[in-house]
Protein backbone atom coordinates (compact mmCIF):
# COMPACT_ATOMS: atom_id res chain seq x y z
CA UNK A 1 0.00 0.00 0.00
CA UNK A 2 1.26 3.19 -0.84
CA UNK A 3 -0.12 7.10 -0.22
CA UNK A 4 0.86 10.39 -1.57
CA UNK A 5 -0.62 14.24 -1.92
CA UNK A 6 0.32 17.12 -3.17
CA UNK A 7 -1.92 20.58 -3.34
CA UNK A 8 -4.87 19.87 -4.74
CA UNK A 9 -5.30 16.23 -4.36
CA UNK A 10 -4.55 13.14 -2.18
CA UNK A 11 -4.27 9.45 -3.47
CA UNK A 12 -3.89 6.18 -1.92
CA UNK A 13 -3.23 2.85 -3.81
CA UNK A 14 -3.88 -0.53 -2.32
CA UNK A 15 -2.81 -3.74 -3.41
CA UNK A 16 -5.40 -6.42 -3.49
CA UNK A 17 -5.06 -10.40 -3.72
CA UNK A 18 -7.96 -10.32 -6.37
CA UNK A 19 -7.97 -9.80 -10.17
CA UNK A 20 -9.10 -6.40 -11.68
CA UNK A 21 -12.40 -7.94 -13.06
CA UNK A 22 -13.21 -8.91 -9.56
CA UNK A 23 -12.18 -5.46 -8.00
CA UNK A 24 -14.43 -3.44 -10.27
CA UNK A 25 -17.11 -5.89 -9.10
CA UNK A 26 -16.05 -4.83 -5.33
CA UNK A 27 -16.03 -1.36 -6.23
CA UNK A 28 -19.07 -1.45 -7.91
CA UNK A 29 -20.74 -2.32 -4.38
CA UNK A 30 -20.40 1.78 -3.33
CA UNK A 31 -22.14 1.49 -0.15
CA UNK A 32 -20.11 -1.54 1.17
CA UNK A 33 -16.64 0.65 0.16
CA UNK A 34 -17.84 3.89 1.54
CA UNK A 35 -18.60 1.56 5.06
CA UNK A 36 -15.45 -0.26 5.28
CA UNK A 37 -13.91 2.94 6.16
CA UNK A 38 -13.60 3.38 10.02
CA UNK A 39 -13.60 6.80 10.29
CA UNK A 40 -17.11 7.49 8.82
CA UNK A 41 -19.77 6.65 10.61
CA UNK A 42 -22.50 6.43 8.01
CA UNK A 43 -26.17 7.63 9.55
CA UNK A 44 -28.16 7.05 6.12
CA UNK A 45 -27.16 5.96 2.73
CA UNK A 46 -30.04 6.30 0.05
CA UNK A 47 -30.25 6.05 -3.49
CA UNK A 48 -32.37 8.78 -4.79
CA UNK A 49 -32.19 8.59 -8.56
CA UNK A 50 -29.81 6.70 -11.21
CA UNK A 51 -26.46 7.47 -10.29
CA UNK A 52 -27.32 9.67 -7.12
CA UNK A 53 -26.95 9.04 -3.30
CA UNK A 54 -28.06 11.26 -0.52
CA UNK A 55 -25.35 10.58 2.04
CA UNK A 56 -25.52 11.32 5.83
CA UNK A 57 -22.36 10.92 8.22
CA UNK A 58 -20.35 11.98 10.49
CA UNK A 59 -16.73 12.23 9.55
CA UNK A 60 -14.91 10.72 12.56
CA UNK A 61 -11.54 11.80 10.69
CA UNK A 62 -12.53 15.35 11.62
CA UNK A 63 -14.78 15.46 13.61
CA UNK A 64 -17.64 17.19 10.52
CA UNK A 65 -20.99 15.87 10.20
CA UNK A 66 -21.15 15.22 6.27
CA UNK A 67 -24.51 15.76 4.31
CA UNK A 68 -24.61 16.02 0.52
CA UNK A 69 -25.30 14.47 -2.24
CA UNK A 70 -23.18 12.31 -4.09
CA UNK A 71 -22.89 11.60 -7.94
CA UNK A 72 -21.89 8.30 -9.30
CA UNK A 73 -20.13 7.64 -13.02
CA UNK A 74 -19.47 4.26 -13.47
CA UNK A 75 -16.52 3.61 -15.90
CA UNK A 76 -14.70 0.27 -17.12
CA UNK A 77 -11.83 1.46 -15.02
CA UNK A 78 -13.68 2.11 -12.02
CA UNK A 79 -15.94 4.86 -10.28
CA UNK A 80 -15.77 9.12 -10.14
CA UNK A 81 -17.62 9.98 -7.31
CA UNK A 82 -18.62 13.80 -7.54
CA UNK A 83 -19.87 15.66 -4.18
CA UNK A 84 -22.54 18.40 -4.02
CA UNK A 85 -21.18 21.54 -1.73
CA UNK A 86 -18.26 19.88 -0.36
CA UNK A 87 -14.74 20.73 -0.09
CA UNK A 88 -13.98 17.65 -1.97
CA UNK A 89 -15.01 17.67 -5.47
CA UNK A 90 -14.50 14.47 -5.81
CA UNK A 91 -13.06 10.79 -5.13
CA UNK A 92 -11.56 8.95 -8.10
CA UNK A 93 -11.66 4.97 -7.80
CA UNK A 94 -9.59 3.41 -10.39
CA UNK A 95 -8.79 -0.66 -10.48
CA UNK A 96 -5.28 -1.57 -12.49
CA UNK A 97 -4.03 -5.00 -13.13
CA UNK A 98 -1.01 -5.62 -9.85
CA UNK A 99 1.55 -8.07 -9.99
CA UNK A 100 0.72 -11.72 -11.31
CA UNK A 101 -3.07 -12.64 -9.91
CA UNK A 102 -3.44 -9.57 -8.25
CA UNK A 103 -4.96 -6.03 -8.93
CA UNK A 104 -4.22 -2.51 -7.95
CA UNK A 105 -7.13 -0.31 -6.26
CA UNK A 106 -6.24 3.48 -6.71
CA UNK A 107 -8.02 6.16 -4.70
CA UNK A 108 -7.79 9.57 -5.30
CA UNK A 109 -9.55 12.38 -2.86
CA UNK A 110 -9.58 15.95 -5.71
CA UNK A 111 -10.09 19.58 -4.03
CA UNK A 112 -8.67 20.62 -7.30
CA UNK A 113 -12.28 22.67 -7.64
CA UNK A 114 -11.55 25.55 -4.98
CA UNK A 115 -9.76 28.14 -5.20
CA UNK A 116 -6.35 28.14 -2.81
CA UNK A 117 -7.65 31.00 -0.61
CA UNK A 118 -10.86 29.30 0.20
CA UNK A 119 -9.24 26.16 0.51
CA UNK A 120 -6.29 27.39 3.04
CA UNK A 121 -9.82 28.72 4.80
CA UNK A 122 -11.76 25.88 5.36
CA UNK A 123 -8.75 23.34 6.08
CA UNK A 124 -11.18 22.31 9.27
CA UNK A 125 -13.03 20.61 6.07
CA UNK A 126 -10.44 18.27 4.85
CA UNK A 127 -11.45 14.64 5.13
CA UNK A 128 -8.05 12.91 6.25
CA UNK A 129 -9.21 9.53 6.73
CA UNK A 130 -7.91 8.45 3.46
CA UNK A 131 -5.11 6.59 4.95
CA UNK A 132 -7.13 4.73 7.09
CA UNK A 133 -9.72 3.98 4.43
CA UNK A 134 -7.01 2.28 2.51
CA UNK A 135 -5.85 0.46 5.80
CA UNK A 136 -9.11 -0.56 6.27
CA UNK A 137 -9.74 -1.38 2.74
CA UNK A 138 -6.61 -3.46 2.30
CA UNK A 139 -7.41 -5.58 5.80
CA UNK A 140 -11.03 -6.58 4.47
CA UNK A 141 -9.84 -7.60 1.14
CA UNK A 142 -6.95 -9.93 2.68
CA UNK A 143 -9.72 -11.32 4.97
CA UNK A 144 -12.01 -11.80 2.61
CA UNK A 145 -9.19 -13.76 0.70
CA UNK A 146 -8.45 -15.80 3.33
CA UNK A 147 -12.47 -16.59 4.91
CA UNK A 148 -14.52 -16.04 2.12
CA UNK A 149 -14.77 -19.93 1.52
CA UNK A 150 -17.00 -19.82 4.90
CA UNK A 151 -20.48 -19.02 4.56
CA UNK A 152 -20.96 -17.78 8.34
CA UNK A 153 -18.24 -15.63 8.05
CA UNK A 154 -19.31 -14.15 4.48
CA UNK A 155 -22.71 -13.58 5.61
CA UNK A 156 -21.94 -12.04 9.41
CA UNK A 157 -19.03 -9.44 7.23
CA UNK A 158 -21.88 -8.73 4.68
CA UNK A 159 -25.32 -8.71 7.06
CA UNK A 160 -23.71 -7.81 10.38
CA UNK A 161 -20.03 -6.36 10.11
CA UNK A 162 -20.96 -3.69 7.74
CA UNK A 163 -23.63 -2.26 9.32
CA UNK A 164 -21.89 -1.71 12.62
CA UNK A 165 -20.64 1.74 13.65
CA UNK A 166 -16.97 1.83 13.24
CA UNK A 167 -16.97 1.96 17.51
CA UNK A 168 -19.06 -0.99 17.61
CA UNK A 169 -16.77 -3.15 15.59
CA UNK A 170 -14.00 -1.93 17.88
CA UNK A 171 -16.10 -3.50 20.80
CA UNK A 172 -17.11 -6.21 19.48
CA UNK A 173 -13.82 -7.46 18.33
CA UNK A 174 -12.46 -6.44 21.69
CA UNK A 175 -15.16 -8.77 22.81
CA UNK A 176 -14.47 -11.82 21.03
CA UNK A 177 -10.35 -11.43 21.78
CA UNK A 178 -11.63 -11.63 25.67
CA UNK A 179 -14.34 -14.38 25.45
CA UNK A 180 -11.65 -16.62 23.16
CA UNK A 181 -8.71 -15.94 25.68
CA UNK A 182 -11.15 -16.80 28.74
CA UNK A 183 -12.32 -20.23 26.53
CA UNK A 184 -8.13 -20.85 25.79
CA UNK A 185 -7.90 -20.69 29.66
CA UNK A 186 -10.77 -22.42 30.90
CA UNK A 187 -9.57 -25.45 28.12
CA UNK A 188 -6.16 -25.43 29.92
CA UNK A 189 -7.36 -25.02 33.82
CA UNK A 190 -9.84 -28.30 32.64
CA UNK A 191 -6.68 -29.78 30.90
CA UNK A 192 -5.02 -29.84 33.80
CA UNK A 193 -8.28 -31.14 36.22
CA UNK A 194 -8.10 -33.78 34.40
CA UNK A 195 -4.75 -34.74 34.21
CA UNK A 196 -4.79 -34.21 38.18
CA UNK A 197 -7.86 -36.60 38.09
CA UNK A 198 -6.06 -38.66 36.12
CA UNK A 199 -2.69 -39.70 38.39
C-alpha cells in the first residue's frame, strides 16, 4: 500500500489479492466501500435517482458531520464519485491490473475545484481519513481472501459487520479477543483437572 498528496489532491493505492475484473465488481458495491472505512460513521445511505446518493455521516476523521449528495459515473476502469457543496469535489476509484493474480485499487480524494484561498480557509473541512480507508480497505480484502470460503463468516461481514458503527466493531472485536482468551484458559485449567484426576 502506498499514499501520496500534493496541493490539490490526495491518493492512496492498495494492493489487493484479487484480479481487476473482480475489484471493479467490489467497487461497484459503493455502499459496502464507503462503510469499510472506520472513520465514517454512516447515519443514512439512500439512493435517490440513477447514479445519485443522498449521504448522511459523520466524519470521525474530523470530527464534521457530512450531508450532501453524491454523484456516481461508473466507468470500465472504475468509479468518479462527484460531491454536491463539499470541499472535496471528488473521489476517483480506479482498479489496475497488480503483480501476477493480483490487482491494484487506486483512490484519489480531488479539491482541485476551490480556489487556494478558500481552501487554506476551510482546512477544518479536509477529510483525512484516506489513509485509514485504505488500511481498512486493504485488511477486508486480505480477509475476505483468506475466509470467504465460509459461509458464516461471508454472511456475518456482509449482514452484520458492515452495518456496525466503526466503535461498535471496535467493541465487538475487543469482545471476542476476551471471550476466546477466557475459553483458551478455561480449556487449559480443565486440561489440567483432568490430568490431576487422572494420576
Amino acid at each position: 500500500m502506498s499514499a501520496a498528496q500534493d496541493q490539490d489532491a490526495a491518493w492512496i493505492s492498495i494492493e489487493a489479492p484479487f484480479p481487476p475484473r473482480w475489484l471493479l465488481e467490489f467497487v461497484n458495491e459503493l455502499e459496502r466501500l464507503f462503510r469499510i472505512n472506520s472513520l465514517l460513521e454512516i447515519y443514512s445511505w439512500e439512493e435517490v435517482g440513477e447514479g445519485r446518493i443522498q449521504l448522511r455521516a459523520l466524519n470521525l476523521s474530523n470530527g464534521r458531520a457530512l450531508e450532501c449528495e453524491l454523484f456516481v459515473t461508473r466507468l470500465e476502469i472504475g468509479l468518479d464519485i462527484r460531491y454536491q457543496g463539499q470541499l472535496k469535489r471528488a473521489t476517483y476509484i480506479r482498479v489496475e491490473a497488480g503483480k501476477v493474480h493480483s490487482g491494484l485499487l487506486r483512490i484519489t480524494d480531488d479539491y482541485s475545484a476551490i480556489p487556494t484561498a478558500e481552501r487554506e480557509a476551510r482546512l477544518d473541512e479536509v477529510d483525512r481519513s484516506l489513509l485509514c480507508w485504505g488500511q481498512d480497505l486493504h485488511r477486508y480484502l486480505m480477509a475476505w481472501h483468506r475466509w470467504s470460503w465460509l459461509p458464516p463468516w461471508r454472511w456475518y461481514m456482509s449482514r452484520v459487520w458492515l452495518g456496525m458503527k466503526p466503535s461498535a466493531r471496535r467493541i465487538t472485536r475487543w469482545i471476542l479477543w476476551i471471550t476466546l482468551v477466557e475459553l483458551v484458559a478455561f480449556l487449559m485449567v480443565f486440561a489440567v483437572f483432568v490430568i490431576e484426576q487422572g494420576s
